[in-house]
Protein backbone atom coordinates (compact mmCIF):
# COMPACT_ATOMS: atom_id res chain seq x y z
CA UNK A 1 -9.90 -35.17 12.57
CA UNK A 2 -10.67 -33.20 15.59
CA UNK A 3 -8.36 -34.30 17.96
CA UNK A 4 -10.00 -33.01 21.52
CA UNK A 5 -12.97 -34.96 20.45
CA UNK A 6 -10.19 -38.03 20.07
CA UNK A 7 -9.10 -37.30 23.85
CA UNK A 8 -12.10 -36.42 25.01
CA UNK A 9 -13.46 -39.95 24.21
CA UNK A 10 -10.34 -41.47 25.90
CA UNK A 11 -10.90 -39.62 28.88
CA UNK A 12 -14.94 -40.87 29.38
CA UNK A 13 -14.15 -44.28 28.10
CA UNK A 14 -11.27 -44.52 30.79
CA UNK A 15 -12.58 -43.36 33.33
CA UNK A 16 -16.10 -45.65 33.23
CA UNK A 17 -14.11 -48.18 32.15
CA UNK A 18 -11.69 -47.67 35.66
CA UNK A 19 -14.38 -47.05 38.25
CA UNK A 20 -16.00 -50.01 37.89
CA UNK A 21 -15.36 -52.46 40.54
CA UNK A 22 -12.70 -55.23 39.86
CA UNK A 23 -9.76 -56.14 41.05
CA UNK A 24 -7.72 -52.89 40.87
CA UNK A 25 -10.46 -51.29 43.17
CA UNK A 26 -10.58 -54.20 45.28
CA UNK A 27 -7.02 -53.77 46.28
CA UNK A 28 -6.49 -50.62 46.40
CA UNK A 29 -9.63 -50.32 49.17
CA UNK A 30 -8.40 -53.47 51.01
CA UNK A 31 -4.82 -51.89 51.06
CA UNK A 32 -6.21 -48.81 52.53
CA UNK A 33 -8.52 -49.71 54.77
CA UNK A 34 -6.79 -52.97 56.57
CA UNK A 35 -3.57 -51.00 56.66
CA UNK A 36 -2.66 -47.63 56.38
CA UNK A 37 -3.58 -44.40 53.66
CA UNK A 38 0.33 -44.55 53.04
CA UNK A 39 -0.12 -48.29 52.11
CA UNK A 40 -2.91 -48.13 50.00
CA UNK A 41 -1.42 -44.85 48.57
CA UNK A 42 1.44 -47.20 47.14
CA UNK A 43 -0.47 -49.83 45.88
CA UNK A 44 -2.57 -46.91 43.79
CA UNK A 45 1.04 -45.72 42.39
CA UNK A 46 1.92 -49.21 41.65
CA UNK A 47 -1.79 -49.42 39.43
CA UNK A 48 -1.16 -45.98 38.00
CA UNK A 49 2.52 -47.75 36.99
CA UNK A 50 0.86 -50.75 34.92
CA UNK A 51 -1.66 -48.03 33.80
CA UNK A 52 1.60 -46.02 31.74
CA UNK A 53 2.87 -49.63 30.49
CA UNK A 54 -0.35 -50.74 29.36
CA UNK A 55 -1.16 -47.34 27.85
CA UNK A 56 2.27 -46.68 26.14
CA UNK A 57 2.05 -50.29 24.91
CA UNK A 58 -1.53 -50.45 23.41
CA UNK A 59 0.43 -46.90 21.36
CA UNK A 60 3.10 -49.40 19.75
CA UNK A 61 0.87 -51.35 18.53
CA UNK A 62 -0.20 -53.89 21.66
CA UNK A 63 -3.25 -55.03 19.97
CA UNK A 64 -1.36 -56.11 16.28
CA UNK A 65 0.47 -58.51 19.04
CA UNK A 66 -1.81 -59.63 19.97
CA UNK A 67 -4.15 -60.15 17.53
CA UNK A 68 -0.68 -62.07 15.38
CA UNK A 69 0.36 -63.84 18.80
CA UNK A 70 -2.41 -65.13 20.41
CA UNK A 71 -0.50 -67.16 23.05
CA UNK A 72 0.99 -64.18 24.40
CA UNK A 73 -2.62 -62.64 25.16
CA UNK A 74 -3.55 -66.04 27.09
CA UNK A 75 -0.25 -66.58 28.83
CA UNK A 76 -1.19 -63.00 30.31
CA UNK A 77 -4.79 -64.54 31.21
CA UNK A 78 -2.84 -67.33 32.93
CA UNK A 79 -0.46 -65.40 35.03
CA UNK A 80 -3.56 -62.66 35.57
CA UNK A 81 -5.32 -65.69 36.76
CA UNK A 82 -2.66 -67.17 38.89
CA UNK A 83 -1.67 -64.00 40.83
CA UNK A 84 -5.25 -63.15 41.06
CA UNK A 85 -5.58 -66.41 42.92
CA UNK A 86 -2.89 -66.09 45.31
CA UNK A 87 -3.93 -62.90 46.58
CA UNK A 88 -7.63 -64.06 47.40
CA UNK A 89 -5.75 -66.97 49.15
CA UNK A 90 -3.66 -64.53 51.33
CA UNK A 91 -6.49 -62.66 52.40
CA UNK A 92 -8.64 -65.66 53.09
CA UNK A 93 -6.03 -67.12 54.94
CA UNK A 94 -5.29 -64.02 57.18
CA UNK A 95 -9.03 -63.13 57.91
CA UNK A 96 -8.95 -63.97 61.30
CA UNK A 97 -5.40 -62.55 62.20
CA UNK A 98 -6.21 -59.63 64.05
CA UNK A 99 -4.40 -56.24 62.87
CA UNK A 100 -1.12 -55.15 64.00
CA UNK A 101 -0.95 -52.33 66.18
CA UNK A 102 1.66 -50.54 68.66
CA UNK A 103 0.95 -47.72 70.99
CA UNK A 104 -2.04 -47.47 69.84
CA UNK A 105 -0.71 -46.86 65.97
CA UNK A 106 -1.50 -48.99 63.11
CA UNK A 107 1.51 -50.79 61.77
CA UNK A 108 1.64 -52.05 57.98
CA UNK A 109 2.22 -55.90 57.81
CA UNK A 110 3.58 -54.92 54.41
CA UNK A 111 6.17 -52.31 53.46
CA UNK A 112 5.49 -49.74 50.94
CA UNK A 113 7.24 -51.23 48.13
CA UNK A 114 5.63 -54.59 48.65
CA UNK A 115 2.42 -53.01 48.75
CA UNK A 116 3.58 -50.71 45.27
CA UNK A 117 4.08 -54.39 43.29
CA UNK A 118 1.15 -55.81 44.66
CA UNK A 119 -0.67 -52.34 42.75
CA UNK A 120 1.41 -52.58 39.59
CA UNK A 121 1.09 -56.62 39.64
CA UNK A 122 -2.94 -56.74 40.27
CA UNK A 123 -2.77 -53.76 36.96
CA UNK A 124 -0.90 -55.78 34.68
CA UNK A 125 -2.46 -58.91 35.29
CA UNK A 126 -6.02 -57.23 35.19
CA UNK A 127 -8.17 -59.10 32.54
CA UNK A 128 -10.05 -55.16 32.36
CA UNK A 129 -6.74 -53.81 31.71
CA UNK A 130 -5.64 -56.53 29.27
CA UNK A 131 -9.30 -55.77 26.85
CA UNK A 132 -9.38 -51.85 27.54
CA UNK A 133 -5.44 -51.08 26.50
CA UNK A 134 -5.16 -54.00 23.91
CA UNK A 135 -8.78 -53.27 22.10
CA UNK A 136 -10.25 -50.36 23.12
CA UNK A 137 -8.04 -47.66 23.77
CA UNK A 138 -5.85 -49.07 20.87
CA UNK A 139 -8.89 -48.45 18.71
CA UNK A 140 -9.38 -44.63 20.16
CA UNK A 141 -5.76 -44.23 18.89
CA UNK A 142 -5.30 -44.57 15.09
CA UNK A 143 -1.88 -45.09 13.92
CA UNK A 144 -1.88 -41.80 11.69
CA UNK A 145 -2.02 -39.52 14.75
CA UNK A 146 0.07 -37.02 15.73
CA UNK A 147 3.19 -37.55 18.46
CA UNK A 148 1.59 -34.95 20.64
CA UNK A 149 -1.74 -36.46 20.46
CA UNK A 150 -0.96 -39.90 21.46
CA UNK A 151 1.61 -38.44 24.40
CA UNK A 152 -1.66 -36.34 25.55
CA UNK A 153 -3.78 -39.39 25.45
CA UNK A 154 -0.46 -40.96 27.52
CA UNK A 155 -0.88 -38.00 30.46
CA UNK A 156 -4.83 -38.32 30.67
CA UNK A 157 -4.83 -42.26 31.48
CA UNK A 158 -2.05 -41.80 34.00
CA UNK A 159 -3.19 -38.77 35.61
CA UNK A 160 -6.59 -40.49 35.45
CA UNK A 161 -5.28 -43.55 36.97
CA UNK A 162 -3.66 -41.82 39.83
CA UNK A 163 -6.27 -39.35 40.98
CA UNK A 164 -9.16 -41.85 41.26
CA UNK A 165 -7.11 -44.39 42.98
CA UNK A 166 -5.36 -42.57 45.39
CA UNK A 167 -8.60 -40.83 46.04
CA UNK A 168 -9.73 -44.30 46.93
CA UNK A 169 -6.99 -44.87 49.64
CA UNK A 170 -7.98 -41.40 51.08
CA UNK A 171 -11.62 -42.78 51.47
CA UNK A 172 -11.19 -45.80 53.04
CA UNK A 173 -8.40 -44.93 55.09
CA UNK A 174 -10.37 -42.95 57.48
CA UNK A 175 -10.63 -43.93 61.00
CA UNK A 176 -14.75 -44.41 60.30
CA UNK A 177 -13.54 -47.28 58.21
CA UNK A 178 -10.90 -48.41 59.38
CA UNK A 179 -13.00 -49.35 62.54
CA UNK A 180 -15.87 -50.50 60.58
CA UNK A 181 -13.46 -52.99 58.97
CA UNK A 182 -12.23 -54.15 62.25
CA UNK A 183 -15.40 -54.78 63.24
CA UNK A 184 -16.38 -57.22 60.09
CA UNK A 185 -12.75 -58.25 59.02
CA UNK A 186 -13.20 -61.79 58.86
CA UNK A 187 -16.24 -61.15 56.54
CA UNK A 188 -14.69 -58.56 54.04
CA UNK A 189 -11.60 -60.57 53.72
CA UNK A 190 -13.16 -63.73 52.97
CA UNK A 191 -15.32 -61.96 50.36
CA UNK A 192 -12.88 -59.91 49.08
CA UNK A 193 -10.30 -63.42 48.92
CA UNK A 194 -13.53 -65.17 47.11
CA UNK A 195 -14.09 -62.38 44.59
CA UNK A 196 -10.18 -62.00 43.97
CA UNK A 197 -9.58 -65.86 43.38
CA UNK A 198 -13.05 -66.12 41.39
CA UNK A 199 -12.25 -63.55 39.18
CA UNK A 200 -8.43 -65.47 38.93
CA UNK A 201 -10.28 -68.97 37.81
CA UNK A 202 -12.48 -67.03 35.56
CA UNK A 203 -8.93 -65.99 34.20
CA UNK A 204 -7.31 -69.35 34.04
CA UNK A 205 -10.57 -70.91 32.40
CA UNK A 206 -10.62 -68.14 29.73
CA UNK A 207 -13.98 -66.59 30.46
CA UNK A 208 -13.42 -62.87 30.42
């Protein structure tokens, strides 16, 4: 087997798989760009954290539990769906609260770690997460390979994880945006609380 084709495929299927909108870009932008790049910095740590729990679990054998324990697959849809709900409801419900500021400075409504969890939370609750790590990556990863193999496949999804995400925070944290949001906030928020709590009923009504 060659094995650099074997990572090499879990590299490209990762990262199309990870740039495609959904709800870890979503809050990873809105993080950024409604607070601070330190804020939305955290909440792409706090993705890149479920990414090396999802990833290390999908290598023990996440998708035999699932496939033998079906419940415990849905009751992650459920909670996915929940959490995904409460955070469109948030930012719907704070869409016309204007942002904090002090001397001029932009102050985070959120602290760091709250802003980590809601990263790592949105990640592990992710219904792309939940079908990449538990089918496909699992898949990319036969049991018979070697240690080092499966710890290099390990390293590329969390280095992956964190580079494109924090990149993300670096975008939209730029004063350009930042003032282009405060401009339209009521708008993105609303859309962005929509498309967070649609995607959470989509969850909770098992339509993946």
């Amino acid at each position: 087997m060659d094995y650099a084709v074997v990572l090499a495929s879990v590299f490209a299927v990762h990262v199309l798989a990870m740039i495609s909108p959904g709800p870890n870009v979503l809050i990873v932008t809105q993080s950024a760009i409604s607070q601070s790049r330190k804020a939305g910095i955290a909440t792409a740590i706090g993705i890149a954290a479920g990414a090396a729990f999802w990833s290390s679990a999908a290598i023990l054998g996440l998708s035999v539990l699932f496939a033998r324990f079906t419940w415990i697959y849905r009751g992650l849809e459920v909670l996915g769906g929940i959490y995904l709900i409460y955070l469109g409801i948030r930012l719907w419900r704070t869409a016309f609260a204007p942002l904090p500021t002090a001397t001029g400075a932009r102050v985070p409504s959120r602290t760091y770690g709250q802003a980590f969890r809601d990263g790592l939370l949105t990640n592990l609750t992710n219904p792309k997460s939940i079908i990449f790590y538990g089918s496909i990556f699992a898949a990319l990863l036969p049991p018979d390979l070697p240690v080092w193999v499966k710890a290099a496949a390990f390293c590329i999804i969390v280095v992956n994880s964190t580079a494109w995400h924090i990149a993300l925070a670096c975008l939209f944290s730029v004063r350009r945006a930042q003032h282009a949001y405060e401009r339209s906030k009521r708008w993105i928020d609303r859309i962005a609380g929509a498309t967070l709590a649609f995607l959470g009923i989509r969850l909770l009504l098992g339509n993946r």
